[in-house]
PDB file of N, CA and C in Angstrom:
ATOM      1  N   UNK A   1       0.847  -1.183   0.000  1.00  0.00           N
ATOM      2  CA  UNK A   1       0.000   0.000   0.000  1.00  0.00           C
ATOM      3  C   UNK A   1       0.889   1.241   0.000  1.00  0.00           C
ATOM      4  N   UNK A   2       1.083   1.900  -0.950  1.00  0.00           N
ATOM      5  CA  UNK A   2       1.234   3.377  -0.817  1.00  0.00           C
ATOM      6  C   UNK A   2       1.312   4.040   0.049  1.00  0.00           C
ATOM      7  N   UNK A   3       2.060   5.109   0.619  1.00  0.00           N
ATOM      8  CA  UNK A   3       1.907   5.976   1.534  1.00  0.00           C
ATOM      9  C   UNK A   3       0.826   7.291   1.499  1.00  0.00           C
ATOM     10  N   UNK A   4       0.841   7.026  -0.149  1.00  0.00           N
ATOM     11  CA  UNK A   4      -0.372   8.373  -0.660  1.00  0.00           C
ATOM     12  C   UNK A   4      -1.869   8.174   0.051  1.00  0.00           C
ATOM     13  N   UNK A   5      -2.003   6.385  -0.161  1.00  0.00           N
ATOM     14  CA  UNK A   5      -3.630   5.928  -0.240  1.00  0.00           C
ATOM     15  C   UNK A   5      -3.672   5.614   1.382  1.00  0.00           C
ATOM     16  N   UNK A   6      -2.415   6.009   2.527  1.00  0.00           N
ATOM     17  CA  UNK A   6      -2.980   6.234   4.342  1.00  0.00           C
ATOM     18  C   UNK A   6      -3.753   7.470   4.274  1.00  0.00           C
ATOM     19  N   UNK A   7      -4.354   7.765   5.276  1.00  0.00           N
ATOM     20  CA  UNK A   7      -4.838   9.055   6.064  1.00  0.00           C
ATOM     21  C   UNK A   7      -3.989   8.953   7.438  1.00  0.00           C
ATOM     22  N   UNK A   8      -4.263  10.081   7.526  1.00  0.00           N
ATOM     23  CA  UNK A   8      -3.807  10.026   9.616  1.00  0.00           C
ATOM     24  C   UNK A   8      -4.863  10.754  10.136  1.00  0.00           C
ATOM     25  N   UNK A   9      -5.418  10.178  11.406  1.00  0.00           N
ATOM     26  CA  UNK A   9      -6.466  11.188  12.077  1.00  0.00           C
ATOM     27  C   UNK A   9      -6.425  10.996  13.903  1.00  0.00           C
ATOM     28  N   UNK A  10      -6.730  11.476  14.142  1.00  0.00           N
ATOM     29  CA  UNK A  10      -7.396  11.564  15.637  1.00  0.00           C
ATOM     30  C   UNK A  10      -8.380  11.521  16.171  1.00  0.00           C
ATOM     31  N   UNK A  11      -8.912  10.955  17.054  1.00  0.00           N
ATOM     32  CA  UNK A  11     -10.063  10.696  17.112  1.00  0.00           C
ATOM     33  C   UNK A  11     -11.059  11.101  18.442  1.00  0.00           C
ATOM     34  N   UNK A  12     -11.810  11.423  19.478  1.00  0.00           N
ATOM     35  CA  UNK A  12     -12.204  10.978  20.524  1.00  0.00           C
ATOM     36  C   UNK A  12     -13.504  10.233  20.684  1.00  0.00           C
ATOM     37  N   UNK A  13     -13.263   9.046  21.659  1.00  0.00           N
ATOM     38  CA  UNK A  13     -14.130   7.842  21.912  1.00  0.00           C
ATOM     39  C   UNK A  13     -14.761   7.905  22.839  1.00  0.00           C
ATOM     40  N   UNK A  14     -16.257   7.978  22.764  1.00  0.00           N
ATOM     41  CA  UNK A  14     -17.278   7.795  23.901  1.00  0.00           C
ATOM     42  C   UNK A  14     -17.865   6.534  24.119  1.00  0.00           C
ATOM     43  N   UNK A  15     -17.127   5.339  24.947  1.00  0.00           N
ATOM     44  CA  UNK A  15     -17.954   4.353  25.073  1.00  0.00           C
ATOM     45  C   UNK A  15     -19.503   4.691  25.654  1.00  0.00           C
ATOM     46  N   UNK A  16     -20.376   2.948  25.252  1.00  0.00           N
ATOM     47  CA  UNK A  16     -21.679   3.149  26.178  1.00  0.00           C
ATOM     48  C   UNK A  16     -21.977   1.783  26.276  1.00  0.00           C
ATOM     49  N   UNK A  17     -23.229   1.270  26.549  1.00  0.00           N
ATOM     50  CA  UNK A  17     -23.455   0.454  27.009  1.00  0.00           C
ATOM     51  C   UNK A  17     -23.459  -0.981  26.220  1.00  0.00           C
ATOM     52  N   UNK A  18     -23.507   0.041  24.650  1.00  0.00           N
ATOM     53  CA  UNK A  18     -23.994  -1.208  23.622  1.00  0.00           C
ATOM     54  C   UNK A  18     -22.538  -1.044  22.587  1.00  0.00           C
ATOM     55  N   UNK A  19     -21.420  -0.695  23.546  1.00  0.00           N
ATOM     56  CA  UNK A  19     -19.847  -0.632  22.851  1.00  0.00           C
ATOM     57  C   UNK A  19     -19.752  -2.431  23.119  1.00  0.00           C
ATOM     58  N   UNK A  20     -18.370  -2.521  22.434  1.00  0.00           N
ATOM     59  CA  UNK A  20     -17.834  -4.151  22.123  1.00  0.00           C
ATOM     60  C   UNK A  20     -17.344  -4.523  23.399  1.00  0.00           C
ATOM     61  N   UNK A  21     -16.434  -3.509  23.744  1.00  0.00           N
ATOM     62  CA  UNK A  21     -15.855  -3.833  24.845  1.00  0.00           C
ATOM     63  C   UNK A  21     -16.065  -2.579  25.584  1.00  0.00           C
ATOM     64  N   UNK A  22     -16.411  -3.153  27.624  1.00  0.00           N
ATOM     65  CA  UNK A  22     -16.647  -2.288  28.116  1.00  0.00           C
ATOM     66  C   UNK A  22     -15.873  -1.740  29.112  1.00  0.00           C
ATOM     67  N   UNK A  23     -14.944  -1.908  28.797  1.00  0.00           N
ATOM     68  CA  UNK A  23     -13.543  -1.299  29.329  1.00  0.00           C
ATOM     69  C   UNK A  23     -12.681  -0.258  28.839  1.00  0.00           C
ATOM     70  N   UNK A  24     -12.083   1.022  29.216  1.00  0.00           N
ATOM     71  CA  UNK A  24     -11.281   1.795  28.894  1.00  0.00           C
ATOM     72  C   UNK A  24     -10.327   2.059  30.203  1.00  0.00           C
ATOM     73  N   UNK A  25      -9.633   2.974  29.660  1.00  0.00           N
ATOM     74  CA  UNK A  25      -8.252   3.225  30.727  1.00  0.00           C
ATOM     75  C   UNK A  25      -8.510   4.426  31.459  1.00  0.00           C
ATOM     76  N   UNK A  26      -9.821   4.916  31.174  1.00  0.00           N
ATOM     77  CA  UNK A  26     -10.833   5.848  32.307  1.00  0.00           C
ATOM     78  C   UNK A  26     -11.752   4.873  33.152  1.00  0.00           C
ATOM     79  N   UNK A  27     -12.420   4.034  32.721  1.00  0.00           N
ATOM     80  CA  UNK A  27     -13.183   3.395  33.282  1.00  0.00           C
ATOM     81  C   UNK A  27     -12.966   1.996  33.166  1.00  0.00           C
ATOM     82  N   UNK A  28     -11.186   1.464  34.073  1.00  0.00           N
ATOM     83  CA  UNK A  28     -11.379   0.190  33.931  1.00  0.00           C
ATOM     84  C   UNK A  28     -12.372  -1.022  34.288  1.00  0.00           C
ATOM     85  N   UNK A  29     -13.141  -0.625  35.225  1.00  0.00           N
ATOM     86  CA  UNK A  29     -14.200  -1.962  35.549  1.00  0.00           C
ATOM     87  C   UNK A  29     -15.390  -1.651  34.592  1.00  0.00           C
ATOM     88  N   UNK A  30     -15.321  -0.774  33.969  1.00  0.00           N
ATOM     89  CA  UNK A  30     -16.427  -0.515  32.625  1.00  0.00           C
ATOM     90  C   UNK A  30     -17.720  -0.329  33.209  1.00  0.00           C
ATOM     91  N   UNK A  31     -17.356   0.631  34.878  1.00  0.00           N
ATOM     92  CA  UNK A  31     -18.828   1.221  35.512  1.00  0.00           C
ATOM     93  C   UNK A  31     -19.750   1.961  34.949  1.00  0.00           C
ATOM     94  N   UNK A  32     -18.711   2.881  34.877  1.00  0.00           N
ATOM     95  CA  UNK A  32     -19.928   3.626  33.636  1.00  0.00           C
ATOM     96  C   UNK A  32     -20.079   3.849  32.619  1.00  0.00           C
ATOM     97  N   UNK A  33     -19.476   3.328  31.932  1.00  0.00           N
ATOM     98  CA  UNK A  33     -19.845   2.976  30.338  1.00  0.00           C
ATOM     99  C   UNK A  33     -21.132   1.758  30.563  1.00  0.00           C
ATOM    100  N   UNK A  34     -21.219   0.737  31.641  1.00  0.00           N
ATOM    101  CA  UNK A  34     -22.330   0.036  31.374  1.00  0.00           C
ATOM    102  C   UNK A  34     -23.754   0.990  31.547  1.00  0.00           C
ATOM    103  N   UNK A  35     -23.340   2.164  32.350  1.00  0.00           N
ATOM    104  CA  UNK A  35     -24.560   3.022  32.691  1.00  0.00           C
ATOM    105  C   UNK A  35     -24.717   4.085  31.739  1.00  0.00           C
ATOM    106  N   UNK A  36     -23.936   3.948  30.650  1.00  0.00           N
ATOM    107  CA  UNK A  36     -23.953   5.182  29.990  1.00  0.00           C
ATOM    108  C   UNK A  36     -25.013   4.576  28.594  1.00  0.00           C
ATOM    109  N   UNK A  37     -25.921   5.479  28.359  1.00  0.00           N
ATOM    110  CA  UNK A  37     -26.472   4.989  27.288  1.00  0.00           C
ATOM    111  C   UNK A  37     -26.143   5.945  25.374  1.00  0.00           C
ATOM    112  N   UNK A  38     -26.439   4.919  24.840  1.00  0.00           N
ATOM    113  CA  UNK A  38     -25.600   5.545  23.449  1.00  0.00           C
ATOM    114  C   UNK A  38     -26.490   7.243  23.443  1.00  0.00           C
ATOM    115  N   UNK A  39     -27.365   7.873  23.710  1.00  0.00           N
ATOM    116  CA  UNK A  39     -27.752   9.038  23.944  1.00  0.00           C
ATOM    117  C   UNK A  39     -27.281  10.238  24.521  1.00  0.00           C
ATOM    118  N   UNK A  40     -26.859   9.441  25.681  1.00  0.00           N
ATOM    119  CA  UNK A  40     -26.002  10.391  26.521  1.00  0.00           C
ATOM    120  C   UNK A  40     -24.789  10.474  26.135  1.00  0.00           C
ATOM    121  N   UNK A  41     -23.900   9.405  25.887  1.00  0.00           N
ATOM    122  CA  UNK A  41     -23.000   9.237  24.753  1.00  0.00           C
ATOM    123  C   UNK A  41     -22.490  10.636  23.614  1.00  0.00           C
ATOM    124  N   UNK A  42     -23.602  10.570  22.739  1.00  0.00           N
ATOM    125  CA  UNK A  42     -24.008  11.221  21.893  1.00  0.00           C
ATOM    126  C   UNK A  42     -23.780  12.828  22.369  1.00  0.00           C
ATOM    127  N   UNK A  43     -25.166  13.089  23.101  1.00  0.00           N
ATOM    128  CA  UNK A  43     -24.948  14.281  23.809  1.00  0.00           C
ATOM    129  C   UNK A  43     -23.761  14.684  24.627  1.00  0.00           C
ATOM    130  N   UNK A  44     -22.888  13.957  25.005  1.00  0.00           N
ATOM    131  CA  UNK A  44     -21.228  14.543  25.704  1.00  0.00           C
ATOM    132  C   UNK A  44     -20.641  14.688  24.161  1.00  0.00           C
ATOM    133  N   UNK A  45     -20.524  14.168  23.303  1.00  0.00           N
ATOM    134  CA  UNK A  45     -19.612  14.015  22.481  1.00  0.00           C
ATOM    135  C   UNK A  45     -20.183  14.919  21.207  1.00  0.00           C
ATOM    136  N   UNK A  46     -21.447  15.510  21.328  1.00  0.00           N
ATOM    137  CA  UNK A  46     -21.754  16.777  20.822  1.00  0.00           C
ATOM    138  C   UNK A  46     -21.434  18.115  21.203  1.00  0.00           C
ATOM    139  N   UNK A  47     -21.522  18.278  22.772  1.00  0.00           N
ATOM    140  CA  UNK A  47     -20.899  19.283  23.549  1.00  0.00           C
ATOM    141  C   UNK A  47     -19.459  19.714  23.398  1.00  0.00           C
ATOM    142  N   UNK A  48     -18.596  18.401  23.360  1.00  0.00           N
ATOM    143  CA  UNK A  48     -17.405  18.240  23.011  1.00  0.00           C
ATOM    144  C   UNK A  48     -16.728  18.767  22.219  1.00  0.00           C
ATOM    145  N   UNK A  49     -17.820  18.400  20.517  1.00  0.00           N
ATOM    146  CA  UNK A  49     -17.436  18.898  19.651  1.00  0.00           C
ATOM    147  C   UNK A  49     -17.509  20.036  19.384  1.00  0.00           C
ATOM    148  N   UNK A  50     -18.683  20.866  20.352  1.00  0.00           N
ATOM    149  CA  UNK A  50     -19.053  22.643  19.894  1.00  0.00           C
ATOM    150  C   UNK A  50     -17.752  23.321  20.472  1.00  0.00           C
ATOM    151  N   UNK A  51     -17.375  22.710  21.651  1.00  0.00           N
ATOM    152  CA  UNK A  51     -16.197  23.538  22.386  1.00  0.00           C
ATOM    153  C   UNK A  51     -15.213  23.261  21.371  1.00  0.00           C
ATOM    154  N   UNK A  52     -14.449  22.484  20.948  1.00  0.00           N
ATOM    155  CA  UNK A  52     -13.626  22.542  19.914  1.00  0.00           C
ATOM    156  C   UNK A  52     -13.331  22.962  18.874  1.00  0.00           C
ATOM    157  N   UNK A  53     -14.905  22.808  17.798  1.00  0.00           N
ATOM    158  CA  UNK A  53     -14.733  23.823  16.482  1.00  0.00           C
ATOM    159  C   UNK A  53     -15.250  25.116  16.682  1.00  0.00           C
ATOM    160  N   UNK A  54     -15.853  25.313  18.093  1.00  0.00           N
ATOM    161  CA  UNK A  54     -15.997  26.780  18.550  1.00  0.00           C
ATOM    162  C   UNK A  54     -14.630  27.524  18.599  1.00  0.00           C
ATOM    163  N   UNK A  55     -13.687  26.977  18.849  1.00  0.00           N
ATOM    164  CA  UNK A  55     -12.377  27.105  19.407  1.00  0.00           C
ATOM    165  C   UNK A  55     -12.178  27.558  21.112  1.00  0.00           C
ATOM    166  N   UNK A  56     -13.054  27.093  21.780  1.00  0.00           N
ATOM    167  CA  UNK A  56     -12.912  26.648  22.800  1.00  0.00           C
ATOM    168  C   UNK A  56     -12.039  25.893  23.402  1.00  0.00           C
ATOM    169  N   UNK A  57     -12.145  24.798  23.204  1.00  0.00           N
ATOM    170  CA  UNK A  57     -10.785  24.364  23.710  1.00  0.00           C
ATOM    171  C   UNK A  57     -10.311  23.242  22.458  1.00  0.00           C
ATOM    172  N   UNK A  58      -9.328  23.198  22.328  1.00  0.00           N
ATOM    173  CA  UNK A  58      -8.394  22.356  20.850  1.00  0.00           C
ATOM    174  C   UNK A  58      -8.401  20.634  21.361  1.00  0.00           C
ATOM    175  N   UNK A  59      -8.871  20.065  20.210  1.00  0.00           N
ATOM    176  CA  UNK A  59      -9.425  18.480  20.150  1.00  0.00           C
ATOM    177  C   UNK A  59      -8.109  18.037  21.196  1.00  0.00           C
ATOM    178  N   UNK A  60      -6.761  18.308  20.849  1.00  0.00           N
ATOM    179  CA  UNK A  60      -5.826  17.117  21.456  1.00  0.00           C
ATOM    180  C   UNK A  60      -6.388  16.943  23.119  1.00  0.00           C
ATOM    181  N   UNK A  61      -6.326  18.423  23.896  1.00  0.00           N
ATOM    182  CA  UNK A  61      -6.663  18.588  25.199  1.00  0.00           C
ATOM    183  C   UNK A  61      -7.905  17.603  25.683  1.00  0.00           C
ATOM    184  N   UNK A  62      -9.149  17.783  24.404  1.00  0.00           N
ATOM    185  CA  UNK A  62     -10.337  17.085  24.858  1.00  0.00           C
ATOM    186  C   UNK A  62      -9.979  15.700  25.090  1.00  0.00           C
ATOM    187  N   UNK A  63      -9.487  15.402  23.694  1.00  0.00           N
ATOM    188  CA  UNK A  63      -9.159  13.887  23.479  1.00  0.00           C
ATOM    189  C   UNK A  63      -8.225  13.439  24.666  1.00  0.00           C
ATOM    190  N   UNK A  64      -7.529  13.979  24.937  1.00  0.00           N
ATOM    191  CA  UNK A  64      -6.584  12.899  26.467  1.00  0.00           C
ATOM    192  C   UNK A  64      -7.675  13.333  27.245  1.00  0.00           C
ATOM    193  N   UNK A  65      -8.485  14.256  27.881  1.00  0.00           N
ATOM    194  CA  UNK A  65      -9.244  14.362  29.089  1.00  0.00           C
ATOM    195  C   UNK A  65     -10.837  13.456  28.773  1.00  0.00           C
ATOM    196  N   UNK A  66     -11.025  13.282  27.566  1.00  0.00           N
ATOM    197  CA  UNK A  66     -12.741  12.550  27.768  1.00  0.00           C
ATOM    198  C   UNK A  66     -12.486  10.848  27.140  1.00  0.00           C
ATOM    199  N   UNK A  67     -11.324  10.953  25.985  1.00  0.00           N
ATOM    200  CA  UNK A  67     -11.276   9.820  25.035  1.00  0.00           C
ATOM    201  C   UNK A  67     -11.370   8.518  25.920  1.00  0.00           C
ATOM    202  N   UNK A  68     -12.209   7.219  25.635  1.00  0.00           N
ATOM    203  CA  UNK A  68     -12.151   6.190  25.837  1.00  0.00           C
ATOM    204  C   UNK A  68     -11.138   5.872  25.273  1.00  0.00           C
ATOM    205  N   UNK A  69     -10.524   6.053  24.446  1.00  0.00           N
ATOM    206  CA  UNK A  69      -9.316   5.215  23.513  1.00  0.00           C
ATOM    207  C   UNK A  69      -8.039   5.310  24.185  1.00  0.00           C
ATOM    208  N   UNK A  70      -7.438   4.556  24.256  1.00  0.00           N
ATOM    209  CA  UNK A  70      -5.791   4.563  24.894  1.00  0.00           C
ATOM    210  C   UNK A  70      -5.020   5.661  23.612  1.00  0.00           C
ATOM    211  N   UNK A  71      -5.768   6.240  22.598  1.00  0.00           N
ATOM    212  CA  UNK A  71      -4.920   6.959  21.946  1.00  0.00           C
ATOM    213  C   UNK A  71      -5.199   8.072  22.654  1.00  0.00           C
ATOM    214  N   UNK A  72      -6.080   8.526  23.538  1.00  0.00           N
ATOM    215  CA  UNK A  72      -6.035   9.754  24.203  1.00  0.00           C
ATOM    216  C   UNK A  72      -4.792  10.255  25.548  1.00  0.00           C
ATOM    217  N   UNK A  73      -3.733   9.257  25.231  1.00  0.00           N
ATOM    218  CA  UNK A  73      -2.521   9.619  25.920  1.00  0.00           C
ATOM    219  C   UNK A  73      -1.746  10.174  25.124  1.00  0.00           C
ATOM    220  N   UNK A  74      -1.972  10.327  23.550  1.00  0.00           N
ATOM    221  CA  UNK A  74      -1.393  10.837  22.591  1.00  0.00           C
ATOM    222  C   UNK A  74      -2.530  12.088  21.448  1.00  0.00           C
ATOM    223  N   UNK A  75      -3.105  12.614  22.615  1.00  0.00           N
ATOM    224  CA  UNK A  75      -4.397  13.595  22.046  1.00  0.00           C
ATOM    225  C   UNK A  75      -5.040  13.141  21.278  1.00  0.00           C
ATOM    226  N   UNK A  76      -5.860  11.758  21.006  1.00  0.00           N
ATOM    227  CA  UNK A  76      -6.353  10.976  20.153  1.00  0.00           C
ATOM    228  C   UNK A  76      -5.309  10.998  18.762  1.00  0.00           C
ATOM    229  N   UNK A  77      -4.323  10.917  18.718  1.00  0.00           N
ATOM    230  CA  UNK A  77      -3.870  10.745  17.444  1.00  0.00           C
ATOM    231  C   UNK A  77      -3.672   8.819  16.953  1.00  0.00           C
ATOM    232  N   UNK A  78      -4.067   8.304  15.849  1.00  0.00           N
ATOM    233  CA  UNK A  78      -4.180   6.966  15.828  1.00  0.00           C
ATOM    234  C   UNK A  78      -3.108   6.938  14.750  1.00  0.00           C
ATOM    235  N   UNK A  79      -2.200   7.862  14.450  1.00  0.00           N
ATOM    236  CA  UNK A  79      -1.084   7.738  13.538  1.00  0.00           C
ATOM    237  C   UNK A  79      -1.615   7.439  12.150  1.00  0.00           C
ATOM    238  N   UNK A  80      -1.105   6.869  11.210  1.00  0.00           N
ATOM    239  CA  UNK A  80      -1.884   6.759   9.624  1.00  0.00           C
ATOM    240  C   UNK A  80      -1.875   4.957   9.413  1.00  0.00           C
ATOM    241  N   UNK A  81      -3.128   5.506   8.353  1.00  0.00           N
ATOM    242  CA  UNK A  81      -3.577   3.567   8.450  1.00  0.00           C
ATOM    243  C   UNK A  81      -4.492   4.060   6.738  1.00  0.00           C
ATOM    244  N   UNK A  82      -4.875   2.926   6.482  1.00  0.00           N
ATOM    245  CA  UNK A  82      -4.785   2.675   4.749  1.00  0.00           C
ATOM    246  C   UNK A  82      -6.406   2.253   5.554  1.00  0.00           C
ATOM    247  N   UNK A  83      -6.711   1.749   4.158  1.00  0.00           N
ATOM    248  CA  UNK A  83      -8.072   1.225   3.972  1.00  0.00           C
ATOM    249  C   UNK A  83      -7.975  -0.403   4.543  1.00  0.00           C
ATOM    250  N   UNK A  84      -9.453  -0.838   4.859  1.00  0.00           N
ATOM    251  CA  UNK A  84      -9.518  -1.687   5.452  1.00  0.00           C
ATOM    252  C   UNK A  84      -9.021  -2.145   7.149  1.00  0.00           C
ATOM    253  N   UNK A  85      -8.204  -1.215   7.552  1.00  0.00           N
ATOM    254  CA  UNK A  85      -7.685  -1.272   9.156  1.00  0.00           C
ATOM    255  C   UNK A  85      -8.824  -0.412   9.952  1.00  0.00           C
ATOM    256  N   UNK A  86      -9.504  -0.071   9.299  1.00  0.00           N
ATOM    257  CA  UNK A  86     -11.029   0.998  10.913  1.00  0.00           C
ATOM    258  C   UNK A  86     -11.788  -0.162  10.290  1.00  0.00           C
ATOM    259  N   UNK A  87     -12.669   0.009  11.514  1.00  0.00           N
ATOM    260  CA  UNK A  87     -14.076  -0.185  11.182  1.00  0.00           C
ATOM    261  C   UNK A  87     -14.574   0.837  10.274  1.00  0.00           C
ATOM    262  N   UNK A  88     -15.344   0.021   8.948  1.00  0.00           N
ATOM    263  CA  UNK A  88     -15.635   0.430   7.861  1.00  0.00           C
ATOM    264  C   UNK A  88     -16.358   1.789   7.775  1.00  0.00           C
ATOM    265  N   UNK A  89     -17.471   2.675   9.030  1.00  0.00           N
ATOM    266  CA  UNK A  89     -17.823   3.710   9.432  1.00  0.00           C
ATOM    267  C   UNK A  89     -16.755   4.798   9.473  1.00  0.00           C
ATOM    268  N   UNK A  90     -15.864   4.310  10.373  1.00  0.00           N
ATOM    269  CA  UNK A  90     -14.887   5.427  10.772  1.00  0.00           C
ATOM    270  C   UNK A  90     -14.000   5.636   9.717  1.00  0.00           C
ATOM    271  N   UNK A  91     -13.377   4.329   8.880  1.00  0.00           N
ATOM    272  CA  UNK A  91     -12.618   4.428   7.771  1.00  0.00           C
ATOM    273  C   UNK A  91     -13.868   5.697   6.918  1.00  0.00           C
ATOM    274  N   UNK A  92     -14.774   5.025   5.806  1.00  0.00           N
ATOM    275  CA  UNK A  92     -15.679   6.250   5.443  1.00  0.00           C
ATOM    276  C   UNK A  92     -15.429   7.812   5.909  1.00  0.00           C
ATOM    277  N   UNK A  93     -15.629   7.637   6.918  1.00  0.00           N
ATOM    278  CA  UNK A  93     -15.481   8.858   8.030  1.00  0.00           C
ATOM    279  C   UNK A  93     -14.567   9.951   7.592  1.00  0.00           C
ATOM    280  N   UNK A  94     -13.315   9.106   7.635  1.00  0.00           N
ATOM    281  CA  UNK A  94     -11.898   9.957   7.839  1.00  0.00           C
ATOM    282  C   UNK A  94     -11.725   9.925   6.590  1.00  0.00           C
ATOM    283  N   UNK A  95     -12.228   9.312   5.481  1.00  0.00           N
ATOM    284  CA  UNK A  95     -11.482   9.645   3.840  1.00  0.00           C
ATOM    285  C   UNK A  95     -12.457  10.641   3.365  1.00  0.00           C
ATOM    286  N   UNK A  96     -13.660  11.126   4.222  1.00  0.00           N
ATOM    287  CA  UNK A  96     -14.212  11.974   3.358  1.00  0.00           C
ATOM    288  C   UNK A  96     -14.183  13.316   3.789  1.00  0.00           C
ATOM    289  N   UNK A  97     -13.351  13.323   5.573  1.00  0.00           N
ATOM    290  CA  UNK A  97     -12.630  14.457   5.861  1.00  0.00           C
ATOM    291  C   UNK A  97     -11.895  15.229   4.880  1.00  0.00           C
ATOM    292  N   UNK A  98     -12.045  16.295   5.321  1.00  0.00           N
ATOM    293  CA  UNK A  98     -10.254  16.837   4.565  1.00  0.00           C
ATOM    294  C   UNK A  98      -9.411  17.195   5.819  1.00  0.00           C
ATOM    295  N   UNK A  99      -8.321  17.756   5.436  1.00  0.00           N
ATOM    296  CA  UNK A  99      -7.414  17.697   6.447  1.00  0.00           C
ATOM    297  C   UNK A  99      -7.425  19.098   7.503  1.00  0.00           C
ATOM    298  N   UNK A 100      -7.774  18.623   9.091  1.00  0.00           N
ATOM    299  CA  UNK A 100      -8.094  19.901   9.789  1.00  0.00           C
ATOM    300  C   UNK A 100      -9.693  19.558   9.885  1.00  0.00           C
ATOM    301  N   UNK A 101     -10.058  18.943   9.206  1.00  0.00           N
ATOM    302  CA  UNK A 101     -12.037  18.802   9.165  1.00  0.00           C
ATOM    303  C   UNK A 101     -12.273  18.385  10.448  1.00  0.00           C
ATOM    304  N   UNK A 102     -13.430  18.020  11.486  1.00  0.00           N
ATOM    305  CA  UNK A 102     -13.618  17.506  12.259  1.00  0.00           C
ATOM    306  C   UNK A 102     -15.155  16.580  11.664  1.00  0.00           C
ATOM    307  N   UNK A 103     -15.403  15.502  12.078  1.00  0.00           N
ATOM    308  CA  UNK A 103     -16.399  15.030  11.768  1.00  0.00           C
ATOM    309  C   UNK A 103     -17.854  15.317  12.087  1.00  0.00           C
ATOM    310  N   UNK A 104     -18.512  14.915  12.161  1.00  0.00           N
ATOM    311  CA  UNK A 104     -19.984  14.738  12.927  1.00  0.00           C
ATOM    312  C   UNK A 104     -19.882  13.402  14.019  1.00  0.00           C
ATOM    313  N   UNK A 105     -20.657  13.416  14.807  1.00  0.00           N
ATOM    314  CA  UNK A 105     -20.785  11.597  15.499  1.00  0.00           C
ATOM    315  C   UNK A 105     -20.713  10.793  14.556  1.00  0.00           C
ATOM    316  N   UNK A 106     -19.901   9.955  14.540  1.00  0.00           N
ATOM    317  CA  UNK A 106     -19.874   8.497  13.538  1.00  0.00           C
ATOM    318  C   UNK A 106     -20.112   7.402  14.700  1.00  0.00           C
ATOM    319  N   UNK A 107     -20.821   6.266  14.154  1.00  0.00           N
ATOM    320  CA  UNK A 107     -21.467   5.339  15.506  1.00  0.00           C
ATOM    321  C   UNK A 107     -20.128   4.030  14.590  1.00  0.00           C
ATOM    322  N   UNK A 108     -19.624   3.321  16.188  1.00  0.00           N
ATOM    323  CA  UNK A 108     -19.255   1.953  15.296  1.00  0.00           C
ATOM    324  C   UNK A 108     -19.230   0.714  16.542  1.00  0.00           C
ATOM    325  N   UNK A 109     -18.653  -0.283  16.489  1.00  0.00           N
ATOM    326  CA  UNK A 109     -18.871  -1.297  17.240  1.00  0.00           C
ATOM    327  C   UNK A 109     -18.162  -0.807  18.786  1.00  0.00           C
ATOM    328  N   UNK A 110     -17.353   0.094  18.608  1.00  0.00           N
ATOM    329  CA  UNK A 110     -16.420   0.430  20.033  1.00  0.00           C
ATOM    330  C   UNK A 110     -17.424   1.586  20.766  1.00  0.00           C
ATOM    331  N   UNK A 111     -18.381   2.381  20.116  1.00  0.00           N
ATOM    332  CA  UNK A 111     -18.950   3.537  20.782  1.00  0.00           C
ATOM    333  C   UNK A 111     -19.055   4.167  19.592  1.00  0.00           C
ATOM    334  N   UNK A 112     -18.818   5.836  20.139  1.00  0.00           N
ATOM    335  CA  UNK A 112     -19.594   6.848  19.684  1.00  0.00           C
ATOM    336  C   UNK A 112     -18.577   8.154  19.113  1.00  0.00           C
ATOM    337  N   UNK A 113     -17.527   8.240  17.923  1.00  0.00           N
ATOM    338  CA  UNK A 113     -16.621   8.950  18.014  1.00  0.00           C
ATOM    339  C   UNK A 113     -17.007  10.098  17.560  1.00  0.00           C
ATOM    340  N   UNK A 114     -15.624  11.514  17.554  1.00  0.00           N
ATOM    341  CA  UNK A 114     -15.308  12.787  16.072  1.00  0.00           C
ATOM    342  C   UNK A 114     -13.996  12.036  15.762  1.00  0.00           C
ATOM    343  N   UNK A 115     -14.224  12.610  14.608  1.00  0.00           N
ATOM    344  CA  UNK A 115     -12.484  12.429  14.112  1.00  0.00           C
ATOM    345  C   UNK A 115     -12.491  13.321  13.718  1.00  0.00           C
ATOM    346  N   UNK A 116     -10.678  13.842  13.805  1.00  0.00           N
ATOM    347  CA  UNK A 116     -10.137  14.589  13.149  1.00  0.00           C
ATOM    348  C   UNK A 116      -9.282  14.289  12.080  1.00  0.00           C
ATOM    349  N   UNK A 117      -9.114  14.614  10.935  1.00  0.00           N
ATOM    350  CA  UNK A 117      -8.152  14.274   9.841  1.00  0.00           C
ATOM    351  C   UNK A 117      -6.998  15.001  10.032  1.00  0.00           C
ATOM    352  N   UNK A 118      -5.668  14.594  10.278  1.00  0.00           N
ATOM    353  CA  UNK A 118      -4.891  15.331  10.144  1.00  0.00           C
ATOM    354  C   UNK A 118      -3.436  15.036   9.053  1.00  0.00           C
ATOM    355  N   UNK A 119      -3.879  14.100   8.250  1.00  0.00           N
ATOM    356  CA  UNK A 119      -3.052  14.176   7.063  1.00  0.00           C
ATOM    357  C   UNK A 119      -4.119  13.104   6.319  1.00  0.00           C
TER     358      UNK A 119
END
């Protein structure tokens, strides 16, 4: 695979109740992600997003302070990945970004993300 046909993006992850796995490195016994429902989910990770492309506060900061993902020790950055390595939503997602874009909620088997495209 080409280096042309990767993206790179960042992401932040809102588990909930009806995620794959209900564990993160915020909530290792997966307390409240079992109490969290994909709604409420939704609604944090909308709020999230107004403070950010408001320019409120800048995605990396959000992403280590809310991200379910262990990439939020690295401001959600998931480094670059080609086609076929996301789940097929989030892949979609991030190729129809442009670079600097932030997404809308994309739903996939882990929860409730934004992404950011950053190459």
């Amino acid at each position: 695979m080409s280096k042309s046909s990767q993206v790179r993006a960042s992401h932040i992850l809102i588990k909930h109740q009806g995620s794959r796995r209900k564990a993160s490195w915020r909530d290792p016994e997966g307390l409240t992600i079992m109490n969290t429902t994909r709604d409420t989910a939704v609604s944090q990770l909308k709020a999230l997003r107004e403070d950010i492309v408001t320019g409120k506060a800048k995605f990396e900061d959000v992403a280590s302070r809310y991200s379910d993902c262990s990439s939020a020790k690295r401001g959600g950055d998931l480094g670059p990945f080609g086609r076929g390595q996301m789940q097929k939503p989030f892949e979609e997602a991030t190729y129809a970004l442009k670079v600097g874009e932030t997404s809308d909620i994309v739903d996939t088997d882990s929860g409730v993300h934004i992404i950011m495209r950053t190459g």
